[in-house]
N, C-alpha and C. Protein backbone atom coordinates (compact mmCIF):
# COMPACT_ATOMS: atom_id res chain seq x y z
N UNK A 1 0.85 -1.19 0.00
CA UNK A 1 0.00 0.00 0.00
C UNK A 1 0.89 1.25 0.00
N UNK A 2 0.24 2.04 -0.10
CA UNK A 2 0.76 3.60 -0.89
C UNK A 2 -0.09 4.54 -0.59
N UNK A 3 0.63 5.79 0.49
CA UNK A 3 0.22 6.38 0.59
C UNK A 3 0.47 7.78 -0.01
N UNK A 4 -0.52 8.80 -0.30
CA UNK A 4 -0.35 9.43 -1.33
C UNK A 4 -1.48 10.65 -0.67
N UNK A 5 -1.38 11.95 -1.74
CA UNK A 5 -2.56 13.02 -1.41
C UNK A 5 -3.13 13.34 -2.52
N UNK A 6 -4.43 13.42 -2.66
CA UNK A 6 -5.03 13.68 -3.48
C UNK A 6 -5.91 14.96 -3.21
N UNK A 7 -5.77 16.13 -4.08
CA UNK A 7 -6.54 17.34 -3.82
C UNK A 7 -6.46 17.77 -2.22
N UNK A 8 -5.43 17.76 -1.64
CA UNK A 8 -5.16 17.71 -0.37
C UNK A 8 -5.25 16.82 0.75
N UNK A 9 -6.21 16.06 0.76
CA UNK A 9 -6.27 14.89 1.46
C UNK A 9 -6.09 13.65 1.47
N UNK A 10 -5.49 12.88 2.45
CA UNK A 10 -4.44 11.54 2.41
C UNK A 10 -5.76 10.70 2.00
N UNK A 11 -4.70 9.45 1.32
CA UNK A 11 -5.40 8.26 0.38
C UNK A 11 -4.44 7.40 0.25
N UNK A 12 -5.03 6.53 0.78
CA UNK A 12 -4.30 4.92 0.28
C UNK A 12 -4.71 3.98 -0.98
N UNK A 13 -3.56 3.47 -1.72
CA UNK A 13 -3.79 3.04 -2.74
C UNK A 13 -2.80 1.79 -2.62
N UNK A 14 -3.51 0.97 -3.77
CA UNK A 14 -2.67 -0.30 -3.77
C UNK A 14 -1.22 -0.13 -4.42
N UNK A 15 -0.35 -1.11 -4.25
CA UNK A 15 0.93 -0.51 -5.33
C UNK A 15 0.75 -0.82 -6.33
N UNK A 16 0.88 -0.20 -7.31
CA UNK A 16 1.14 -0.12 -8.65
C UNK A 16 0.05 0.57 -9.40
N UNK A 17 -0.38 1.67 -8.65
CA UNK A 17 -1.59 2.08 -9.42
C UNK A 17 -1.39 3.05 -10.16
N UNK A 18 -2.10 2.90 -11.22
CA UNK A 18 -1.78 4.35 -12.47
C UNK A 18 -2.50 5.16 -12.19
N UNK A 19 -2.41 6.41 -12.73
CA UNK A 19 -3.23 8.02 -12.69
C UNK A 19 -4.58 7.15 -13.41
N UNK A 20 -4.33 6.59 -14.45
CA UNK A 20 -5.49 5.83 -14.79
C UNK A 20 -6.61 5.45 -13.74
N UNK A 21 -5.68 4.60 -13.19
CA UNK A 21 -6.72 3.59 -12.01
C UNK A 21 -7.22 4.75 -11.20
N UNK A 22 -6.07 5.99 -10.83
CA UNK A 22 -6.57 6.25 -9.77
C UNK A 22 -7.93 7.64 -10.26
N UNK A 23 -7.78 8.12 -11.36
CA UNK A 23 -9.20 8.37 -11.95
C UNK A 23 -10.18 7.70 -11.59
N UNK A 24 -10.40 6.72 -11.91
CA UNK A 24 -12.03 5.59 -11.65
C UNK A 24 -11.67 5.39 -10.37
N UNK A 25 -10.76 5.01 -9.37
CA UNK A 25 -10.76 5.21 -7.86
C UNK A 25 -11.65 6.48 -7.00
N UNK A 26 -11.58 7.21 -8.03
CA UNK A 26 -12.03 8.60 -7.18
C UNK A 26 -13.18 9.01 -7.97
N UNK A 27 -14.08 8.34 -8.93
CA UNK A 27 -15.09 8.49 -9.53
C UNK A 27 -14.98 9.74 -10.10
N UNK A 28 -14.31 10.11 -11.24
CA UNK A 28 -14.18 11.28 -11.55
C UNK A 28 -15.03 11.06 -12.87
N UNK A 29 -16.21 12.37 -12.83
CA UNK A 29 -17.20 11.61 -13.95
C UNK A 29 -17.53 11.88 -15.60
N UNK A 30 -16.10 12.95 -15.62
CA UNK A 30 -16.14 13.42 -17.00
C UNK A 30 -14.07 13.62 -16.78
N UNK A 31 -13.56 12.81 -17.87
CA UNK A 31 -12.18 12.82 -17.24
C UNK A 31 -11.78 13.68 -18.17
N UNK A 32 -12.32 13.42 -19.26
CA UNK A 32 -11.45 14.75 -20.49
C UNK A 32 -11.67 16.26 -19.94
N UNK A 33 -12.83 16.29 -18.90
CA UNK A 33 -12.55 17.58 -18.57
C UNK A 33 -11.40 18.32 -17.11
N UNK A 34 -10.73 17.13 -16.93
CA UNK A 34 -9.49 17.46 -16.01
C UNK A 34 -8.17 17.20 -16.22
N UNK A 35 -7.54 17.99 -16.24
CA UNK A 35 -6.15 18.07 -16.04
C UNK A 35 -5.39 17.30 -14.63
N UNK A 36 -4.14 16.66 -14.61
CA UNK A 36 -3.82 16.10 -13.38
C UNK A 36 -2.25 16.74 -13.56
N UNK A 37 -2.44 17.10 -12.22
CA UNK A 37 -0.63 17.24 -11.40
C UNK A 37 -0.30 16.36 -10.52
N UNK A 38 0.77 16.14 -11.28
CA UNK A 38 1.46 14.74 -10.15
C UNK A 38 2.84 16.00 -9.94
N UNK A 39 2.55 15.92 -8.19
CA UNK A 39 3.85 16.54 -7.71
C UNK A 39 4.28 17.67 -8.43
N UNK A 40 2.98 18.91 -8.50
CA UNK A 40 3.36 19.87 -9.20
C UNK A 40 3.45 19.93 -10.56
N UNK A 41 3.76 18.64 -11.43
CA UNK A 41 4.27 19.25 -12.69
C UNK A 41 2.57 18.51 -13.52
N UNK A 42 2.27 19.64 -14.47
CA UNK A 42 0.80 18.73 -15.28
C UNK A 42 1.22 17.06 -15.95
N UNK A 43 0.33 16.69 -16.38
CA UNK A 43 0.63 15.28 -16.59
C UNK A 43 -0.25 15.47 -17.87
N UNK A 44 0.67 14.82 -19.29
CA UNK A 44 -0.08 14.44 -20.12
C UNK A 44 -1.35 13.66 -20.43
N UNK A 45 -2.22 13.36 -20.90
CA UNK A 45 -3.17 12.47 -20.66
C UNK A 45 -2.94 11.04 -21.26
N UNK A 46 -2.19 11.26 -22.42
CA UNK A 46 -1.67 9.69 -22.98
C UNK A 46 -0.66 9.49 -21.56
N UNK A 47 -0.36 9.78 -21.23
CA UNK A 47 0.37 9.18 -19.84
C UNK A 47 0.13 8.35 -18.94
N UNK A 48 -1.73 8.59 -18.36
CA UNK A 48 -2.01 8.28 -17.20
C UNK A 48 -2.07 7.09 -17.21
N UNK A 49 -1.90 5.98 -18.62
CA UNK A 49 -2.30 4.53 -18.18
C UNK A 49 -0.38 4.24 -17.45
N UNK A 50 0.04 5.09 -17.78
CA UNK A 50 1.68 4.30 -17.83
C UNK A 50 2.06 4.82 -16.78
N UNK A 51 1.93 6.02 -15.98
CA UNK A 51 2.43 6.56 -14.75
C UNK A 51 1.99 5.78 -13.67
N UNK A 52 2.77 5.04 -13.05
CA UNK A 52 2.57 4.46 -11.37
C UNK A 52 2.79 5.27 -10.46
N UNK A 53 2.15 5.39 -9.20
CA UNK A 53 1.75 6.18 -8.32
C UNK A 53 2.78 5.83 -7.34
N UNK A 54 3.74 6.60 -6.36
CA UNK A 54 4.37 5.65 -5.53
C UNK A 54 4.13 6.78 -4.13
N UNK A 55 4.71 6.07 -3.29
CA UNK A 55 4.34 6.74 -1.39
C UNK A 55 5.10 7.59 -1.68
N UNK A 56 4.26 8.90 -0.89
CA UNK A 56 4.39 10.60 -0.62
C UNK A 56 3.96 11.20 -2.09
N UNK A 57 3.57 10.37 -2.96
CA UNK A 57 2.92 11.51 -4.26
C UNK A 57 1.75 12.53 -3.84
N UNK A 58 1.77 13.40 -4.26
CA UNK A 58 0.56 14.36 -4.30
C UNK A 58 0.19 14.64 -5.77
N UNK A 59 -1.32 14.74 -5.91
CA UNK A 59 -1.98 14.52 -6.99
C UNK A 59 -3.17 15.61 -6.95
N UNK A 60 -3.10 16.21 -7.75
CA UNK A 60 -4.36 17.50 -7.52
C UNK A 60 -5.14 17.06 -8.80
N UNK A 61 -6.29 17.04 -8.79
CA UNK A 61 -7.27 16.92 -10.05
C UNK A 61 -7.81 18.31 -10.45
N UNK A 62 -7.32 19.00 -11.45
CA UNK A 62 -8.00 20.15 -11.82
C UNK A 62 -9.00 20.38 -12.57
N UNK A 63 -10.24 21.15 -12.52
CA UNK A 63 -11.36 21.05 -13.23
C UNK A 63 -11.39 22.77 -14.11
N UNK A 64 -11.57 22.74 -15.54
CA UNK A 64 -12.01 23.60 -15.58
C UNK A 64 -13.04 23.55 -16.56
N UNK A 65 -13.43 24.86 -16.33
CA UNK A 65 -15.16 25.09 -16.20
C UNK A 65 -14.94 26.23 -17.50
N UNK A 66 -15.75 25.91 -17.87
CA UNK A 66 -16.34 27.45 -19.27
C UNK A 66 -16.99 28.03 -18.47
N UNK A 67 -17.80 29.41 -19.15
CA UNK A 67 -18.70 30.35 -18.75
C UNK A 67 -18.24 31.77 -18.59
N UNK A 68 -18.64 32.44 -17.57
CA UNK A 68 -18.83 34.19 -17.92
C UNK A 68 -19.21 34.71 -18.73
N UNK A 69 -18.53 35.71 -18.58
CA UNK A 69 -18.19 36.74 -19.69
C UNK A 69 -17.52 37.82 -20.13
């Protein structure tokens, strides 16, 4: 197990989990509309099946939104 932060708060994960897995881990329900930082730096999206997650990562899921004006 692997502990890790996600959007600020601690999460355990199994080892070897991808940004992939850990998308559908966290029910994220439209994925093309987020961006992911692993440890600060953005993360491609062809990436996420191949990136493994390892203990002390931090992971922010960013959402953005259209609208105004």
């Amino acid at each position: 197990m692997a502990k890790i932060t996600v959007n600020g708060k601690s999460q355990e994960i199994e080892d070897n989990t991808t940004l992939a897995k850990l998308i559908s881990l966290n029910n994220i329900s439209q994925p093309d509309m987020v961006s992911i930082q692993l440890n600060e730096e953005f993360i491609l999206k062809n990436d996420y099946e191949s990136i493994l997650l390892k203990d002390s990562d931090t992971v922010d899921f960013l959402y953005f939104m259209g609208g105004g004006q």
